[in-house]
C-alpha atoms as a PDB file:
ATOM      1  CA  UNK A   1     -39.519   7.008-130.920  1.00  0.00           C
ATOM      2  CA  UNK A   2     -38.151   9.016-128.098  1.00  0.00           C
ATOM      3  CA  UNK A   3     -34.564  10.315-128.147  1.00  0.00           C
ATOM      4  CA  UNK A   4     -32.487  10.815-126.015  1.00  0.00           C
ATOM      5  CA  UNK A   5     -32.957  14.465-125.922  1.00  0.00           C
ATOM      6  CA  UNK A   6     -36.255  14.230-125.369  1.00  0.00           C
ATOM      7  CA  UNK A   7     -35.966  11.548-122.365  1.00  0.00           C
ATOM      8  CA  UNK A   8     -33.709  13.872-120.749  1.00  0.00           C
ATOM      9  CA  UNK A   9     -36.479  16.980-120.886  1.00  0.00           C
ATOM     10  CA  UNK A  10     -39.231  14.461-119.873  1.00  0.00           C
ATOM     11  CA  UNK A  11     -37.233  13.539-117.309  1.00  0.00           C
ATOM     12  CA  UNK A  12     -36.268  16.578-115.701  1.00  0.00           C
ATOM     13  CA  UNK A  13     -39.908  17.935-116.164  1.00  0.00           C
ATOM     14  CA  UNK A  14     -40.850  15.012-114.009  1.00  0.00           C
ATOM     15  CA  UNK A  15     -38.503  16.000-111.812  1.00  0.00           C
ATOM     16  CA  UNK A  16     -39.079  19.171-111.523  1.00  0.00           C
ATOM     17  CA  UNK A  17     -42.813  18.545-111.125  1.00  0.00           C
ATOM     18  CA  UNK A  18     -41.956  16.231-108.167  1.00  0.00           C
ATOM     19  CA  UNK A  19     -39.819  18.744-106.798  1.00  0.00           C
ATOM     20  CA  UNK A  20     -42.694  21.049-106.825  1.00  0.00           C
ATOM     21  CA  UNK A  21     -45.088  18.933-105.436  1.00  0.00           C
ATOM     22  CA  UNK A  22     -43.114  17.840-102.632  1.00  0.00           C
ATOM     23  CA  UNK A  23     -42.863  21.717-101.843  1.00  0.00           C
ATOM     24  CA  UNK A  24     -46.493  21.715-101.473  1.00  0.00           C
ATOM     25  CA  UNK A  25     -46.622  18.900 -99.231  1.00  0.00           C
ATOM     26  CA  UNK A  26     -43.791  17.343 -97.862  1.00  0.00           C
ATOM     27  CA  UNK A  27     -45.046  14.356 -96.052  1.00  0.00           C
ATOM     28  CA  UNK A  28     -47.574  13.144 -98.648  1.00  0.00           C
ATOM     29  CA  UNK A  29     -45.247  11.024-100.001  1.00  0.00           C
ATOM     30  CA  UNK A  30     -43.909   9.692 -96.064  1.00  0.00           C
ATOM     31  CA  UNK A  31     -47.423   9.511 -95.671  1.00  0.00           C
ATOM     32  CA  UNK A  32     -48.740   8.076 -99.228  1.00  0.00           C
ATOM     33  CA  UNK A  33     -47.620   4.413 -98.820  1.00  0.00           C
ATOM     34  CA  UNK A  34     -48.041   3.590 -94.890  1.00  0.00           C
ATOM     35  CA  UNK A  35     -46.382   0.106 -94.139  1.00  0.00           C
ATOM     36  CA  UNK A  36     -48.437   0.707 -90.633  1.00  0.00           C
ATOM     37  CA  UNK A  37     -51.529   1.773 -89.223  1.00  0.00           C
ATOM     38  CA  UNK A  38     -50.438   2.336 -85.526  1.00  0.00           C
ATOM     39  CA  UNK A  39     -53.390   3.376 -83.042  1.00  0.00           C
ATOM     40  CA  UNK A  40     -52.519   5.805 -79.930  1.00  0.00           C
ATOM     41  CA  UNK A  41     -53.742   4.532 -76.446  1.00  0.00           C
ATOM     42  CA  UNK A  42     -57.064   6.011 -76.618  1.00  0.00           C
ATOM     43  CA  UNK A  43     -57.965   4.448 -79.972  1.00  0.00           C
ATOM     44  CA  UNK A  44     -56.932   7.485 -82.591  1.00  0.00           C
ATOM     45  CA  UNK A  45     -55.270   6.892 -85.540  1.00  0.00           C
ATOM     46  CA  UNK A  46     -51.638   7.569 -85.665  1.00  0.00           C
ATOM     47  CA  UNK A  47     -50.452  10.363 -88.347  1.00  0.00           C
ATOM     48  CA  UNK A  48     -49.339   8.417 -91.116  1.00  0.00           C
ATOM     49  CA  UNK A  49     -45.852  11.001 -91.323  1.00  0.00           C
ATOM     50  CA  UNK A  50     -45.214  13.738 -89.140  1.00  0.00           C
ATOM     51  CA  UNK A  51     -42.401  16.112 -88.496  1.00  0.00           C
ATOM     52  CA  UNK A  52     -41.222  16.509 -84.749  1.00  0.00           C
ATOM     53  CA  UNK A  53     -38.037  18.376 -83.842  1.00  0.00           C
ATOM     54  CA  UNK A  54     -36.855  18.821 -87.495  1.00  0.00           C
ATOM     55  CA  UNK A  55     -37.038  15.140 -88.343  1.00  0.00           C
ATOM     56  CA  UNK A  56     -39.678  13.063 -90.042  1.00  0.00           C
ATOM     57  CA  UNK A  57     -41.350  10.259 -88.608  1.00  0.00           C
ATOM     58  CA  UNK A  58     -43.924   7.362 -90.291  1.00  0.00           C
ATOM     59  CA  UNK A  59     -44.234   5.435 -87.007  1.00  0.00           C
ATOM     60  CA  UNK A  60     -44.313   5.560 -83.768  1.00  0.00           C
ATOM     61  CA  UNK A  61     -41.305   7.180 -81.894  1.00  0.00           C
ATOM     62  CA  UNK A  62     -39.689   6.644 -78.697  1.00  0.00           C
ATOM     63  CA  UNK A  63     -37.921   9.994 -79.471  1.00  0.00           C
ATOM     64  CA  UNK A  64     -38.673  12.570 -77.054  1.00  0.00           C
ATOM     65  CA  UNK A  65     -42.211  13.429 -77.295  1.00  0.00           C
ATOM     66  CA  UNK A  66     -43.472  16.903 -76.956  1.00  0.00           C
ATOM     67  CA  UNK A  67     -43.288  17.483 -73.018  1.00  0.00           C
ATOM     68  CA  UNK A  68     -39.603  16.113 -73.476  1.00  0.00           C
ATOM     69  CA  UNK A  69     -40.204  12.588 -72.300  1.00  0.00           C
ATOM     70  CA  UNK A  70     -38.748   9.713 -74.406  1.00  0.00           C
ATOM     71  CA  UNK A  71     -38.144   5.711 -74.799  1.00  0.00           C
ATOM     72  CA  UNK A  72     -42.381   5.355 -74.656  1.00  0.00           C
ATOM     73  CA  UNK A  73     -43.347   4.967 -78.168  1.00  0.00           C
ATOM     74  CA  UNK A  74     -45.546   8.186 -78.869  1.00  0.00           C
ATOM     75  CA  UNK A  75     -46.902   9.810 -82.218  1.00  0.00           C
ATOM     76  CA  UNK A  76     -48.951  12.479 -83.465  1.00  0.00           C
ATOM     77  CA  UNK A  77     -52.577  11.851 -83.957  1.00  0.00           C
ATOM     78  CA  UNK A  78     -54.394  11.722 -87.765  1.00  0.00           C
ATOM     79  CA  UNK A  79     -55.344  15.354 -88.186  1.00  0.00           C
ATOM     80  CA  UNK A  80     -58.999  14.195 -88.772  1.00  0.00           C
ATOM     81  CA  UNK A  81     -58.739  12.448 -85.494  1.00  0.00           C
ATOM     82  CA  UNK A  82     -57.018  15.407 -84.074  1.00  0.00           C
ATOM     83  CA  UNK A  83     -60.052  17.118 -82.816  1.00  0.00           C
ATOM     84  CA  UNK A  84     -61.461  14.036 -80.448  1.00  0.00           C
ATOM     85  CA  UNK A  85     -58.680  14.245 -77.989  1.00  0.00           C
ATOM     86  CA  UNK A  86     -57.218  16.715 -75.793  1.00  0.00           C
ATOM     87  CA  UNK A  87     -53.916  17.162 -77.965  1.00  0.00           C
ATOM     88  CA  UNK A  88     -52.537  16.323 -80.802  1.00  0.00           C
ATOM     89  CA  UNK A  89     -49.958  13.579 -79.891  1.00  0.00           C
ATOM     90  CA  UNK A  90     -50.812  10.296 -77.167  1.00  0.00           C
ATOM     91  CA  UNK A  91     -48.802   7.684 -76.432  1.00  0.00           C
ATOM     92  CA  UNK A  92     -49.319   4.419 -79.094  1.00  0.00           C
ATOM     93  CA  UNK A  93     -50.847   1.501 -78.218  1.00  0.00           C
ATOM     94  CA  UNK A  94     -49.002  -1.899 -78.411  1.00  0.00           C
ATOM     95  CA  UNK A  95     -48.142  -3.101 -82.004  1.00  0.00           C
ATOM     96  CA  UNK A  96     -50.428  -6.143 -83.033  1.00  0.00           C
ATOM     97  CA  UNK A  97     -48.884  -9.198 -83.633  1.00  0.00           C
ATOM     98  CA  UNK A  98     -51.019 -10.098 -86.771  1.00  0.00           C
ATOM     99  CA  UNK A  99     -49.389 -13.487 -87.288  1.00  0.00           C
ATOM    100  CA  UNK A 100     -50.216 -14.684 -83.099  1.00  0.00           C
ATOM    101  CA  UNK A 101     -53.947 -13.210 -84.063  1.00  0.00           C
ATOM    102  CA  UNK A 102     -54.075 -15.329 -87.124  1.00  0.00           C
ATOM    103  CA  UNK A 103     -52.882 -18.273 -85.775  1.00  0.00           C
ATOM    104  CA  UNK A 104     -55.324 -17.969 -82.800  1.00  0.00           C
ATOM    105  CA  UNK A 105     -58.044 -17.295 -85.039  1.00  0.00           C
ATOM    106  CA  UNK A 106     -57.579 -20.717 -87.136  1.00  0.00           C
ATOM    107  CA  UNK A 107     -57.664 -22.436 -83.928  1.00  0.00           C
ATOM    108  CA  UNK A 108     -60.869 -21.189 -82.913  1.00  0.00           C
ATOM    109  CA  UNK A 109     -62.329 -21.969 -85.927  1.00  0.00           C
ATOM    110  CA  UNK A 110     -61.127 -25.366 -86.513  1.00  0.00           C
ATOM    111  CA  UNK A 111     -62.864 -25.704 -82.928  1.00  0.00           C
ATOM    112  CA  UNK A 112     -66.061 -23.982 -84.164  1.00  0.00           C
ATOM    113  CA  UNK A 113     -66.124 -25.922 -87.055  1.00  0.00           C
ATOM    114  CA  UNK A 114     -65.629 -29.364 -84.971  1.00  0.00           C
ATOM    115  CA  UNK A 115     -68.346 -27.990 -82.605  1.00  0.00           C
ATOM    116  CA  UNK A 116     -70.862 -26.906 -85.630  1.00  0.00           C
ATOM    117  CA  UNK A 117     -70.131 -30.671 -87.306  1.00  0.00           C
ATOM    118  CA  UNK A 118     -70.996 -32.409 -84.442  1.00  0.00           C
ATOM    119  CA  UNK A 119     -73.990 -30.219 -83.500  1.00  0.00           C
ATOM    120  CA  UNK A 120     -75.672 -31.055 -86.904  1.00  0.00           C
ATOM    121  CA  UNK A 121     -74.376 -35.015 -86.458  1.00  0.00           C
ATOM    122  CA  UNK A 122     -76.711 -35.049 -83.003  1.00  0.00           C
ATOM    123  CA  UNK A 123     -79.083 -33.090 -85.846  1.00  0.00           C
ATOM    124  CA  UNK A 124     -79.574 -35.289 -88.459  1.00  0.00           C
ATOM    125  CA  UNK A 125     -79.263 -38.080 -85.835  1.00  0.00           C
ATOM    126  CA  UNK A 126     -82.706 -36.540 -84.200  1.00  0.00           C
ATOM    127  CA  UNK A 127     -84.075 -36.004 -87.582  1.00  0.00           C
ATOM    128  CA  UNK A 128     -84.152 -39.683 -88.684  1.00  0.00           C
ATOM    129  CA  UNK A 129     -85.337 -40.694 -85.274  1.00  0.00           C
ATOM    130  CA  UNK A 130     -88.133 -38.305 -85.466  1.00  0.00           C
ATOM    131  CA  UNK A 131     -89.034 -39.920 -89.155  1.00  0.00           C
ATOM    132  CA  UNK A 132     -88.886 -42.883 -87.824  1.00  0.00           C
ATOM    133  CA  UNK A 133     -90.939 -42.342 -85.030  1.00  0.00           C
ATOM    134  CA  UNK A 134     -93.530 -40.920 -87.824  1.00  0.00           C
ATOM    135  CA  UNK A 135     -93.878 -44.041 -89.762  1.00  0.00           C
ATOM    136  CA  UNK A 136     -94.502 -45.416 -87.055  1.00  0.00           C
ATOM    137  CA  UNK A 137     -97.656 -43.564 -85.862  1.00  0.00           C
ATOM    138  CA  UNK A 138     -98.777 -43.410 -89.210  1.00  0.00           C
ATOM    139  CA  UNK A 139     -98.528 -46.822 -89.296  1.00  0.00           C
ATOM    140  CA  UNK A 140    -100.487 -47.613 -86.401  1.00  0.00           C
ATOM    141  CA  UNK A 141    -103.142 -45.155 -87.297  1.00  0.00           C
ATOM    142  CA  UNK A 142    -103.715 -46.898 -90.767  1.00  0.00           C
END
């Protein structure tokens, strides 16, 4: 059983440890949990945290950007995304309203599906008359 003694030096190990690793890299944990996946303008992943005038960011910003202009929402790029534009920041792209997509989504496919059902209706419908119309030749030709 752990005492309390030995919580204590677990605990500041831990500590410690996350001290040290935060040395290393500072925005990995900003950047470890993203609650968004903002795009820039031209398509590039926005950084999930980045530092910009000695504060940190994990979204867009309508701070100033780096050419000084601000209240246009702005970020710097993913740095694996960095190299496909001309710099390193862009302006973002408007956030996506997931739950306007979603619901716009169900309504096309509750259309689709209404469209699909009566599609194989007129089907099936063709399908018996074309059995029918079978019998009936072979009928005649017996």
């Amino acid at each position: 059983m752990m005492t309390c003694r030995m919580f204590s030096i677990a605990f500041s190990l831990s500590v410690l440890h996350g001290v040290v690793a935060s040395k290393q890299q500072p925005l990995e944990p900003l950047a470890k949990f993203r609650q968004t996946h903002r795009k820039t303008s031209d398509g590039r992943l926005c950084a999930g945290a980045y530092v910009h005038n000695s504060q940190a960011f994990t979204d867009c910003t309508t701070a100033a950007n780096p050419e000084g202009v601000s209240d246009r929402e702005w970020c710097y790029v993913e740095e694996q995304a960095a190299g496909a534009g001309a710099q390193k920041w862009d302006y973002c792209a408007p956030k996506i309203n997931y739950a306007d997509v979603r619901k716009r989504v169900q309504h096309a496919f509750a259309e689709k599906a209404n469209e699909i059902a009566e599609a194989i209706a007129v089907v099936q419908s063709l399908s018996k008359e074309g059995s029918t119309l079978l019998e009936e030749i072979d009928s005649q030709c017996a």
